[in-house]
PDB file of N, CA and C in Angstrom:
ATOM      1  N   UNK A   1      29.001  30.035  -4.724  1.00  0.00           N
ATOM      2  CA  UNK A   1      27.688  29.990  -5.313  1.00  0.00           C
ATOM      3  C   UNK A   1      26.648  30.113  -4.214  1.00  0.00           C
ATOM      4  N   UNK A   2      26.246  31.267  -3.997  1.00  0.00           N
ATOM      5  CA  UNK A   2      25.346  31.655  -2.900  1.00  0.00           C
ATOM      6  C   UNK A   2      23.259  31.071  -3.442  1.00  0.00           C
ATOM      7  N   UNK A   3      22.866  31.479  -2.527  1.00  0.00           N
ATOM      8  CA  UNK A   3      21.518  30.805  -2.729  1.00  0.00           C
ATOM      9  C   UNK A   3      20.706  32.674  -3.036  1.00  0.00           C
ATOM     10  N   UNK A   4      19.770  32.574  -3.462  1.00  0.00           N
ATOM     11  CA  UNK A   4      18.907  33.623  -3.438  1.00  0.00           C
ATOM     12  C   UNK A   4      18.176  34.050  -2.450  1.00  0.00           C
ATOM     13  N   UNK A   5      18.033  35.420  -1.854  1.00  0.00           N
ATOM     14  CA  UNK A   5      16.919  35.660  -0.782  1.00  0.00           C
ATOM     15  C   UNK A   5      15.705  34.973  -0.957  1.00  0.00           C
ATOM     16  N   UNK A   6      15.803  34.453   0.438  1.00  0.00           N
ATOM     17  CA  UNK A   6      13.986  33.470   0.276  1.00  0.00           C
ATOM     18  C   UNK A   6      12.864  34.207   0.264  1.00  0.00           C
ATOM     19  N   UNK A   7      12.866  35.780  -0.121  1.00  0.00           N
ATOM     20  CA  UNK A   7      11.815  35.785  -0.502  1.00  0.00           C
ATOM     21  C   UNK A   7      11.636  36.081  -2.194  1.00  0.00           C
ATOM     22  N   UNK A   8      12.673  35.829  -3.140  1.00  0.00           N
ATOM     23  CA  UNK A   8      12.789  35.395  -4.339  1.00  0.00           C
ATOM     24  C   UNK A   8      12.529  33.947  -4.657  1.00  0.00           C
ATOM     25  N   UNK A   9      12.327  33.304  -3.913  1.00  0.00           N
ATOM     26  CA  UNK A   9      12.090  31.928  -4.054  1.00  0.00           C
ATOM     27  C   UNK A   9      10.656  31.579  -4.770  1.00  0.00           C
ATOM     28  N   UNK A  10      10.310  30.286  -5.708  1.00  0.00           N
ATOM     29  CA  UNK A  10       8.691  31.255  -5.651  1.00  0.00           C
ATOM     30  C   UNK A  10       7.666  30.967  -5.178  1.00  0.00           C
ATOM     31  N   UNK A  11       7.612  29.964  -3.913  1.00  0.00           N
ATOM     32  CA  UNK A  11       6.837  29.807  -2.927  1.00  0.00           C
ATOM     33  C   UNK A  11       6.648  31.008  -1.726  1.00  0.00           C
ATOM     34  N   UNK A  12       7.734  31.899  -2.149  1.00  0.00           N
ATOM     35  CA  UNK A  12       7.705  33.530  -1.512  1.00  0.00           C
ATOM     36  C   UNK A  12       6.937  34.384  -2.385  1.00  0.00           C
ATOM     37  N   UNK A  13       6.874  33.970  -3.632  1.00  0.00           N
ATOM     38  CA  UNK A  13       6.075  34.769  -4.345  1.00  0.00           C
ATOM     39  C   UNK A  13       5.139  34.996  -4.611  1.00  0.00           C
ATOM     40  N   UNK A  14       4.750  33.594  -4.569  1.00  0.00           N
ATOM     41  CA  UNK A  14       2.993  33.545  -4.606  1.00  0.00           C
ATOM     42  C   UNK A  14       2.245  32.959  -3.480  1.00  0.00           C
ATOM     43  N   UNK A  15       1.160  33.248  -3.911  1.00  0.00           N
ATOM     44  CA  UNK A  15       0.036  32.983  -3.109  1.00  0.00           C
ATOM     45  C   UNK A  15       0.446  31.359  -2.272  1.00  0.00           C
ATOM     46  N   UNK A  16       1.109  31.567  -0.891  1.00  0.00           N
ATOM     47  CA  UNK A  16       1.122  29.738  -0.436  1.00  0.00           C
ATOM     48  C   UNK A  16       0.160  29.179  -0.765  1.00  0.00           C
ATOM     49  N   UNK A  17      -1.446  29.214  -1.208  1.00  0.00           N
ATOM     50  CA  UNK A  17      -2.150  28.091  -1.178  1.00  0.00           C
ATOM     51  C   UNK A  17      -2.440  27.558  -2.383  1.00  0.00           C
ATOM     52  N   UNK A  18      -1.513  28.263  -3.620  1.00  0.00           N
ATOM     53  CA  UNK A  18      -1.365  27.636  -4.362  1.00  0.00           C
ATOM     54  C   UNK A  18      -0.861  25.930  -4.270  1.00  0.00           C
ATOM     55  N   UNK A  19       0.253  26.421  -3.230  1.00  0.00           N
ATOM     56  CA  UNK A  19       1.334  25.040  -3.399  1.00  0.00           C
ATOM     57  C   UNK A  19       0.349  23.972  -2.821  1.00  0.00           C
ATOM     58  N   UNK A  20      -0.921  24.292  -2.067  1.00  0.00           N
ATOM     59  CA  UNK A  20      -1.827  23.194  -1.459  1.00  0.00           C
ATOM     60  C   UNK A  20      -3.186  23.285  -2.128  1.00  0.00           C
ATOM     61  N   UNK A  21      -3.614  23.537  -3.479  1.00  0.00           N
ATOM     62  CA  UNK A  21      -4.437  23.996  -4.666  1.00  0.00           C
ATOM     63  C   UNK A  21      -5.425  22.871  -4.770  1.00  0.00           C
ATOM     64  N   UNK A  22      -6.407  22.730  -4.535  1.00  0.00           N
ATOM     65  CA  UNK A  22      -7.576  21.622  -5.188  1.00  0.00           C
ATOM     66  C   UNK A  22      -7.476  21.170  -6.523  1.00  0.00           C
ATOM     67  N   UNK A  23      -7.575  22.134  -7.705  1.00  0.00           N
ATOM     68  CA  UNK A  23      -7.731  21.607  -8.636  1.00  0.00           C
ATOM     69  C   UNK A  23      -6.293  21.520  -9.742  1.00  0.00           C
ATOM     70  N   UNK A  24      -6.764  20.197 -10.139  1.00  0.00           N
ATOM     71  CA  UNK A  24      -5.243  19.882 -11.309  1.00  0.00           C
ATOM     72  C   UNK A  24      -4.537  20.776 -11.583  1.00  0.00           C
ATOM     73  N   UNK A  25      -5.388  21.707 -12.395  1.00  0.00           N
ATOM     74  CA  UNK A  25      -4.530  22.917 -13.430  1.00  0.00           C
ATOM     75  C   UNK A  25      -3.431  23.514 -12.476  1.00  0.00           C
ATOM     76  N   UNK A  26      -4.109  23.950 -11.084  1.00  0.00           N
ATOM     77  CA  UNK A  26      -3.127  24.975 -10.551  1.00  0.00           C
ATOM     78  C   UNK A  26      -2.215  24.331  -9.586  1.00  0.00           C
ATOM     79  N   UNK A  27      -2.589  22.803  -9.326  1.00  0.00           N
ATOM     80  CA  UNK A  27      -1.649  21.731  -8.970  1.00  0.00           C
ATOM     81  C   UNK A  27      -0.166  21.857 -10.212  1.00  0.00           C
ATOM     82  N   UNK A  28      -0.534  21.926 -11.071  1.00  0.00           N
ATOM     83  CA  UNK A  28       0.555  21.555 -12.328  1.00  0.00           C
ATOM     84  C   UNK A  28       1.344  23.407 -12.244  1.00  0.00           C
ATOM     85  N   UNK A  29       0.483  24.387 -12.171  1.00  0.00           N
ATOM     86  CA  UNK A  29       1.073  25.531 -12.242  1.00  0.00           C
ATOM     87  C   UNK A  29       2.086  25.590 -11.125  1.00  0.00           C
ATOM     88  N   UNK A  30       1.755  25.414  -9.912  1.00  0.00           N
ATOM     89  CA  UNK A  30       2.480  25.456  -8.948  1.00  0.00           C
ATOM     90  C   UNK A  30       3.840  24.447  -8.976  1.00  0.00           C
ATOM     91  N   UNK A  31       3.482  22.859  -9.510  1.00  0.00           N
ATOM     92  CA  UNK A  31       4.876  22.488  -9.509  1.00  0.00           C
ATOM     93  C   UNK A  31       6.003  23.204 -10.946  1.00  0.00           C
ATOM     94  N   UNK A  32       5.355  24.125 -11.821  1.00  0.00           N
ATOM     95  CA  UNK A  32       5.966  24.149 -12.938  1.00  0.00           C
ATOM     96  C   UNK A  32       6.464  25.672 -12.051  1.00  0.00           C
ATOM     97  N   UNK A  33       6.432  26.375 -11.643  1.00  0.00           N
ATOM     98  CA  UNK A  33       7.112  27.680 -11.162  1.00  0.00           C
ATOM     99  C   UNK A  33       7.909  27.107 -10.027  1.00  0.00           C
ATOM    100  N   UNK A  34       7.989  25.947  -9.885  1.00  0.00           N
ATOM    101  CA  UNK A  34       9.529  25.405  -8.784  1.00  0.00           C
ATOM    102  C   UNK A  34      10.171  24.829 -10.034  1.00  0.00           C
ATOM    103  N   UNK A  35      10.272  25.190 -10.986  1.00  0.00           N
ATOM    104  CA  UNK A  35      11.392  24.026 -12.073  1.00  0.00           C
ATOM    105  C   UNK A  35      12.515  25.004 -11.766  1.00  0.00           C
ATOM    106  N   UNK A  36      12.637  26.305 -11.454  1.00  0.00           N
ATOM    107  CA  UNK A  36      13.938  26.962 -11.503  1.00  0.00           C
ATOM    108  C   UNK A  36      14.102  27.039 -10.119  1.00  0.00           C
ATOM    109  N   UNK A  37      14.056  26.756  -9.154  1.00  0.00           N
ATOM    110  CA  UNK A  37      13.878  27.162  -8.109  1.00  0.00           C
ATOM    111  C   UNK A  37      15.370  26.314  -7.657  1.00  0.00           C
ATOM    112  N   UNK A  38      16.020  27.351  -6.633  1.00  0.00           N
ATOM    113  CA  UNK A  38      17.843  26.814  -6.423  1.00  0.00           C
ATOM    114  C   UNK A  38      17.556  25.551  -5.329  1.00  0.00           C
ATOM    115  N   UNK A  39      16.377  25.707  -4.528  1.00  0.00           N
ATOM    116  CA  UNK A  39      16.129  24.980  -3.543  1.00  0.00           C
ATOM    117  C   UNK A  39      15.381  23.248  -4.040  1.00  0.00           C
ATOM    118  N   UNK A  40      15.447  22.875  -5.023  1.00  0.00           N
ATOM    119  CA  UNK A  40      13.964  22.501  -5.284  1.00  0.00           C
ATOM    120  C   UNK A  40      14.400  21.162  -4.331  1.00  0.00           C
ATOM    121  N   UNK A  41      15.278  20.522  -4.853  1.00  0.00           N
ATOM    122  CA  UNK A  41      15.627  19.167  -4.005  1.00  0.00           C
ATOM    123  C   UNK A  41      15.853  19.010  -2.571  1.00  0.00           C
ATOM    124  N   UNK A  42      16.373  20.394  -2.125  1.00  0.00           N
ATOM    125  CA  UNK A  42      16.418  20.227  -0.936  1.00  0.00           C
ATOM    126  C   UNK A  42      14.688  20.241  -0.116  1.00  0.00           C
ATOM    127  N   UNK A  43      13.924  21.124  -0.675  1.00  0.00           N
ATOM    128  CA  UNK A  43      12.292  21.090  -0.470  1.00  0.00           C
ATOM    129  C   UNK A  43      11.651  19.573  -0.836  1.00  0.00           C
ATOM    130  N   UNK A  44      12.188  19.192  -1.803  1.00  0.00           N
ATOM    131  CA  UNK A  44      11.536  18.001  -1.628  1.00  0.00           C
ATOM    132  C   UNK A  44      11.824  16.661  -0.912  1.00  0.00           C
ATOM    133  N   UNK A  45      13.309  16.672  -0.429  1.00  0.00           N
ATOM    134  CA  UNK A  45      13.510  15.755   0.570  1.00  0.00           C
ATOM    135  C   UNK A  45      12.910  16.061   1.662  1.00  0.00           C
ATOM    136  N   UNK A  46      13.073  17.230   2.177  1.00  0.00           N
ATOM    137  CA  UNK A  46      12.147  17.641   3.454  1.00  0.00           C
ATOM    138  C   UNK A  46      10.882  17.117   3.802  1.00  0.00           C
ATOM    139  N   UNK A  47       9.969  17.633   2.287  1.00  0.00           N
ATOM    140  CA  UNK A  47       8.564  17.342   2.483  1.00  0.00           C
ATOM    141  C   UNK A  47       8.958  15.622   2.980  1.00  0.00           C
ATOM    142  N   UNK A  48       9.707  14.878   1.892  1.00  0.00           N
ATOM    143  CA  UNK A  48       9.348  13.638   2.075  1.00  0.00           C
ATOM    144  C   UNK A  48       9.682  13.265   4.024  1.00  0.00           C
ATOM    145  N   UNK A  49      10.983  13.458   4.271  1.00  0.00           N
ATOM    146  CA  UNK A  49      11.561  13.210   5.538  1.00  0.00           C
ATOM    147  C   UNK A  49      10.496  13.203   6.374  1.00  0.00           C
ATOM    148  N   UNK A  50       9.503  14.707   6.626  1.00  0.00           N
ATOM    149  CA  UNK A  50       8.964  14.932   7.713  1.00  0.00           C
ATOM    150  C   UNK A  50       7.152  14.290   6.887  1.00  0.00           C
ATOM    151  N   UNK A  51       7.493  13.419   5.885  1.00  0.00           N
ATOM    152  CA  UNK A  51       6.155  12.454   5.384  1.00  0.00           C
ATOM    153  C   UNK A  51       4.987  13.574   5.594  1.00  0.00           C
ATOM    154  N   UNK A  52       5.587  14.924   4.790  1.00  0.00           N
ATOM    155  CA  UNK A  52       4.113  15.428   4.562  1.00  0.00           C
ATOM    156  C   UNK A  52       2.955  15.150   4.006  1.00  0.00           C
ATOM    157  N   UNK A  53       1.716  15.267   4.674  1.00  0.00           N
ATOM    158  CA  UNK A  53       0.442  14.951   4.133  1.00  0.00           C
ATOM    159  C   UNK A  53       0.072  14.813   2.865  1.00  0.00           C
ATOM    160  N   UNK A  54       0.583  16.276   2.001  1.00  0.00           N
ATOM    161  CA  UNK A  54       0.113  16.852   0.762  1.00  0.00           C
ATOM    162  C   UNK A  54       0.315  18.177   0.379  1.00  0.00           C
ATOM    163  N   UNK A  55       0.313  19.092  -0.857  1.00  0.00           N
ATOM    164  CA  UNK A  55       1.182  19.909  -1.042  1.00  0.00           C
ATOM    165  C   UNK A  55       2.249  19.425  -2.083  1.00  0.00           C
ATOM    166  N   UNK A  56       2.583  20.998  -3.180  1.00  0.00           N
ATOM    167  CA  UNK A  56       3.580  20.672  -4.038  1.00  0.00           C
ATOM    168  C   UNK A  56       5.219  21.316  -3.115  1.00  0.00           C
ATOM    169  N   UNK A  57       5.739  20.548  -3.135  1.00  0.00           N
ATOM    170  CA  UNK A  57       7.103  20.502  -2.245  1.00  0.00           C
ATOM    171  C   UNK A  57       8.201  20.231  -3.782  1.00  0.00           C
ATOM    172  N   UNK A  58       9.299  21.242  -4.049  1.00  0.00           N
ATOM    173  CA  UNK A  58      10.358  21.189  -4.860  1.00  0.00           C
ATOM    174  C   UNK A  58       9.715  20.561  -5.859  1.00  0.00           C
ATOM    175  N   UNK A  59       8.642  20.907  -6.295  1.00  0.00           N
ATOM    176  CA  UNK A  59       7.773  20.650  -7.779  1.00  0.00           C
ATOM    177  C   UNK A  59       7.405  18.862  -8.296  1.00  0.00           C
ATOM    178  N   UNK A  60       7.484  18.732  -7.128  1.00  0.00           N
ATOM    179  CA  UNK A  60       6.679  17.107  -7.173  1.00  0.00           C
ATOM    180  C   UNK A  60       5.182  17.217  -6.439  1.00  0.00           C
ATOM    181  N   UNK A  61       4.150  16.682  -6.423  1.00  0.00           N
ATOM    182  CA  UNK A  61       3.254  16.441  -5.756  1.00  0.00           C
ATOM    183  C   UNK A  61       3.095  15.616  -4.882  1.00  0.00           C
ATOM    184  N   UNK A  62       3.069  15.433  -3.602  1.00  0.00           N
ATOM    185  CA  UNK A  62       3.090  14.640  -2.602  1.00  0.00           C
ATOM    186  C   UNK A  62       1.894  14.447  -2.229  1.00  0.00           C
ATOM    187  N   UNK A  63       1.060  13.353  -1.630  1.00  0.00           N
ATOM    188  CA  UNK A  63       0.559  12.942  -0.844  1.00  0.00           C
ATOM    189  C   UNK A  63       0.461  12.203  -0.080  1.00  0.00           C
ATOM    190  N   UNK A  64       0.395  12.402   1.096  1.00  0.00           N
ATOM    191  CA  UNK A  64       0.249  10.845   2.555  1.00  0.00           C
ATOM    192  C   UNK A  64       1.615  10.536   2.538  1.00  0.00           C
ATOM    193  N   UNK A  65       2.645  11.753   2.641  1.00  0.00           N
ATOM    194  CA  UNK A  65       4.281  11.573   2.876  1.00  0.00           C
ATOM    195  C   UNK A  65       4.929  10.822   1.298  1.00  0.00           C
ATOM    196  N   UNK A  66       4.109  10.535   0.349  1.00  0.00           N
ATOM    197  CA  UNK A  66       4.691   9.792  -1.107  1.00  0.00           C
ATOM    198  C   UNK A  66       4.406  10.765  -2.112  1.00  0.00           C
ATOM    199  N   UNK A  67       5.622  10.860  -3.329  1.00  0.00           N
ATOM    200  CA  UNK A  67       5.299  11.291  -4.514  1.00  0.00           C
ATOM    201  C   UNK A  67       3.915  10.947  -5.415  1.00  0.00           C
ATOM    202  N   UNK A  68       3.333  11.680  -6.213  1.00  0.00           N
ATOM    203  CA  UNK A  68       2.511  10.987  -7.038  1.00  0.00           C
ATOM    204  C   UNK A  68       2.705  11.983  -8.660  1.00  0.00           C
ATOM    205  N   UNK A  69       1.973  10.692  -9.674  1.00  0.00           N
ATOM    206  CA  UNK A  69       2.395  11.982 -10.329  1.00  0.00           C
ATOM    207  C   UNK A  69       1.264  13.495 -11.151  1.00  0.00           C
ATOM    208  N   UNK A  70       0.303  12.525 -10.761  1.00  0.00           N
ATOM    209  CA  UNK A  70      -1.198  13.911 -11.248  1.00  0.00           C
ATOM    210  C   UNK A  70      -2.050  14.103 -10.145  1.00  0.00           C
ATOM    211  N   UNK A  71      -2.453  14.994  -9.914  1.00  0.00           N
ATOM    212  CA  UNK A  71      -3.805  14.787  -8.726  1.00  0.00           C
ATOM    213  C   UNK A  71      -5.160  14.528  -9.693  1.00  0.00           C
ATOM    214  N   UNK A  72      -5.871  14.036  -9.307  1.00  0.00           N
ATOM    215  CA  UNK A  72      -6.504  13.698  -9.772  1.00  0.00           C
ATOM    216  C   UNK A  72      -7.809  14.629  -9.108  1.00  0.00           C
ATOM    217  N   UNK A  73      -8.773  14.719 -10.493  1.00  0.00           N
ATOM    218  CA  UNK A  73      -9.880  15.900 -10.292  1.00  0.00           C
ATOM    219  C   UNK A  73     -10.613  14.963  -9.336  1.00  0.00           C
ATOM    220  N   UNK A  74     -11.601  16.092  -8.803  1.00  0.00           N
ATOM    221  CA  UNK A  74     -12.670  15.359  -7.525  1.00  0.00           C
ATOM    222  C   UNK A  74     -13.776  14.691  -8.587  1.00  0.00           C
ATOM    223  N   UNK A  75     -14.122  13.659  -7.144  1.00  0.00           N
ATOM    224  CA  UNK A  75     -15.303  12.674  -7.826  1.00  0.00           C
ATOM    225  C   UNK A  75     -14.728  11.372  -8.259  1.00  0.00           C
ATOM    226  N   UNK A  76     -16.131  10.652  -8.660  1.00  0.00           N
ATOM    227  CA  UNK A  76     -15.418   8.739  -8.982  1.00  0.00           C
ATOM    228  C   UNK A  76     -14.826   9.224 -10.679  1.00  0.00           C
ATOM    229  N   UNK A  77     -13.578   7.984 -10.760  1.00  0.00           N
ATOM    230  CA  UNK A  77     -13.554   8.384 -11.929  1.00  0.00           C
ATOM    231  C   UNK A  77     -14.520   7.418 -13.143  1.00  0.00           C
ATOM    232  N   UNK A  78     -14.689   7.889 -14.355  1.00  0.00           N
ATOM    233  CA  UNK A  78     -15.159   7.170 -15.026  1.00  0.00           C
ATOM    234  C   UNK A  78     -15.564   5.652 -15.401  1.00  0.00           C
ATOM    235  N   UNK A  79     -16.501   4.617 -15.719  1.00  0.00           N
ATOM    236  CA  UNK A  79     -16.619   4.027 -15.320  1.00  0.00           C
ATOM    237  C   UNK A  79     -15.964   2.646 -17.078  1.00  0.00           C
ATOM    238  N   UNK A  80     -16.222   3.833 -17.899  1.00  0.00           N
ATOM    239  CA  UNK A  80     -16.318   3.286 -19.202  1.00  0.00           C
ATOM    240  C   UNK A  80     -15.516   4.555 -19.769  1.00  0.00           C
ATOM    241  N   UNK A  81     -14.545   4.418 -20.818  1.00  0.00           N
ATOM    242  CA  UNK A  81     -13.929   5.447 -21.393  1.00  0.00           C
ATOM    243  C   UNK A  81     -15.091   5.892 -22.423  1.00  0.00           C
ATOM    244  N   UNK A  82     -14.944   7.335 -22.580  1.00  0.00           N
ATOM    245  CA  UNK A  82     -16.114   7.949 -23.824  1.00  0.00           C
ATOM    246  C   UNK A  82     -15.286   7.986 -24.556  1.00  0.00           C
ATOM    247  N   UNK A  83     -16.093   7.740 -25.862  1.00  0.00           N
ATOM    248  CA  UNK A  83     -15.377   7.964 -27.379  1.00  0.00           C
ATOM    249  C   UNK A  83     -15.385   9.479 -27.315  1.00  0.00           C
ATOM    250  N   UNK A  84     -14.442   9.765 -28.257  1.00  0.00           N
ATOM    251  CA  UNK A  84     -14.296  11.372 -28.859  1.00  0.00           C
ATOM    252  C   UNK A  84     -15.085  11.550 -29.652  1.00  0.00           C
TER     253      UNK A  84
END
């Protein structure tokens, strides 16, 4: 069971700064195009090992070398929930 050329992988495919993206949406796009990915676990022990900063690594979101699980949009968050 061989691995795929890394540049089929799809951090070869797209744009790298996706995987380091500001906003939520393309935070979530980027870990959802590593769900097939042959590598994903081995990418994400890495990130963790070498306690990367931040960045989606094997479709988790990391920051400050730890998993998290949403990024959260810029700015304070709310102070009072709004009704719908």
């Amino acid at each position: 069971m061989g691995l795929r050329p890394a540049a089929s992988l799809p951090c070869h495919e797209h744009p790298a700064d996706l995987w380091f993206a500001e906003l939520p949406e393309q935070v979530e796009a980027a870990k959802a195009l590593c769900t097939d990915c042959p590598i994903r676990q081995q990418c994400l022990a890495g990130a963790l090992e070498r306690a990367e900063p931040w960045g989606v690594w094997g479709g988790q979101l990391v920051l400050s070398g730890v998993v998290v699980a949403r990024k959260r949009p810029r700015g304070r968050p709310r102070k009072n929930d709004v009704a719908a």
